[in-house]
Protein backbone atom coordinates (compact mmCIF):
# COMPACT_ATOMS: atom_id res chain seq x y z
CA UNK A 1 -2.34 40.27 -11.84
CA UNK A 2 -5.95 41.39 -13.34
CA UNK A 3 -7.78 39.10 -15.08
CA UNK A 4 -7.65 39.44 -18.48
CA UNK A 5 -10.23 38.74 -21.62
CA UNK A 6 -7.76 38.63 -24.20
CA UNK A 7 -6.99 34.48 -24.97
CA UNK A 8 -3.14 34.05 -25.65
CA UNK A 9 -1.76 31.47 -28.05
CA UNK A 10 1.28 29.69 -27.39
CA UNK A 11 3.27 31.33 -29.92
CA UNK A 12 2.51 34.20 -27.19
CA UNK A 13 3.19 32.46 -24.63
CA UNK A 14 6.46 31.35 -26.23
CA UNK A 15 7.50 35.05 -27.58
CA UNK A 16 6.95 36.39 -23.98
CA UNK A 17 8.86 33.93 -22.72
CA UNK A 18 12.03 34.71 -24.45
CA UNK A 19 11.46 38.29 -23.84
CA UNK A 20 11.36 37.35 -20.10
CA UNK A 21 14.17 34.53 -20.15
CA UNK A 22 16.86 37.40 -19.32
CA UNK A 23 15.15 37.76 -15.41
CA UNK A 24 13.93 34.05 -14.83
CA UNK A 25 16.75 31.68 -14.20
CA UNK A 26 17.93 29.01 -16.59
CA UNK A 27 15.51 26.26 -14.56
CA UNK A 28 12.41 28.15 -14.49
CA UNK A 29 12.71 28.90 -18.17
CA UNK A 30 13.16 25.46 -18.97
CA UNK A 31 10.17 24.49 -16.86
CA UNK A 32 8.14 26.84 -19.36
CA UNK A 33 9.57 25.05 -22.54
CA UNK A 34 9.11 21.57 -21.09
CA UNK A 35 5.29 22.68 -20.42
CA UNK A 36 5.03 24.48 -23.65
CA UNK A 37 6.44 21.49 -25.45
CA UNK A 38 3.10 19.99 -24.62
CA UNK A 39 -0.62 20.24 -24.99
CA UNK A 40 -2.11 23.05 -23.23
CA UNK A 41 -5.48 24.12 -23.18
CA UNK A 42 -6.64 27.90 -23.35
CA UNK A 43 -6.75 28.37 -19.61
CA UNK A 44 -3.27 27.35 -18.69
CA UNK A 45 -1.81 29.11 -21.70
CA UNK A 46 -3.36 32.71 -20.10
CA UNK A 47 -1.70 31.91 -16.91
CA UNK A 48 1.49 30.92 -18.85
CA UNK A 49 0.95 34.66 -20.37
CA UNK A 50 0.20 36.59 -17.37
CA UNK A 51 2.65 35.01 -15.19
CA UNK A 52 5.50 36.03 -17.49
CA UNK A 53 4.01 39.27 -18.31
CA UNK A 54 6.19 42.52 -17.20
CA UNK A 55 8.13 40.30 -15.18
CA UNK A 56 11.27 41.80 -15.63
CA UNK A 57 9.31 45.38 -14.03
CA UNK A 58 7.77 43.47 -11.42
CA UNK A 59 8.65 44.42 -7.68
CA UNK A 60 10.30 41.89 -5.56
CA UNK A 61 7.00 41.01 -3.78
CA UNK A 62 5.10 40.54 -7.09
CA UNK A 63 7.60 38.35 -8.23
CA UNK A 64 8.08 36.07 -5.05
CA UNK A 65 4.06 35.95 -5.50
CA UNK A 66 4.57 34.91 -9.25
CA UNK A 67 7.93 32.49 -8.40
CA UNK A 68 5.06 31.07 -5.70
CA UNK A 69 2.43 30.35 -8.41
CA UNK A 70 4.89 29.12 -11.20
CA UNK A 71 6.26 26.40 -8.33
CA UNK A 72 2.70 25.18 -8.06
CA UNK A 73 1.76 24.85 -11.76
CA UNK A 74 5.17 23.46 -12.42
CA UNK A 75 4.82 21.20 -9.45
């Protein structure tokens, strides 16, 4: 994922994320709500962004990578 300059607000962090829910399963999307349902600051909303970003075009390598990075940040 390239870094990106654009800052995302969570209303686009929460319209990507029901364009994605389709291709994330039901637990990883509620992970994103619970998360979302919070305070977030301007750093962790980008990742939010990027990680659900063309998800659903993603190859099966990119998206192990991204499943990877969303287990950390979800913990």
């Amino acid at each position: 994922m390239g870094e990106c300059k654009l800052d995302h607000s969570k209303e686009d962090v929460q319209k990507k994320l029901a364009e994605q829910a389709p291709y994330l399963s039901e637990q990883r999307v509620g992970q994103f709500q619970s998360m979302l349902a919070g305070e977030l600051d301007q750093e962790r909303l980008n990742e939010l962004f990027h990680l659900l970003k063309k998800y659903d075009l993603a190859s099966p390598e990119e998206r192990l990578v991204r499943e990877q990075q969303m287990d950390r940040l979800f913990g």
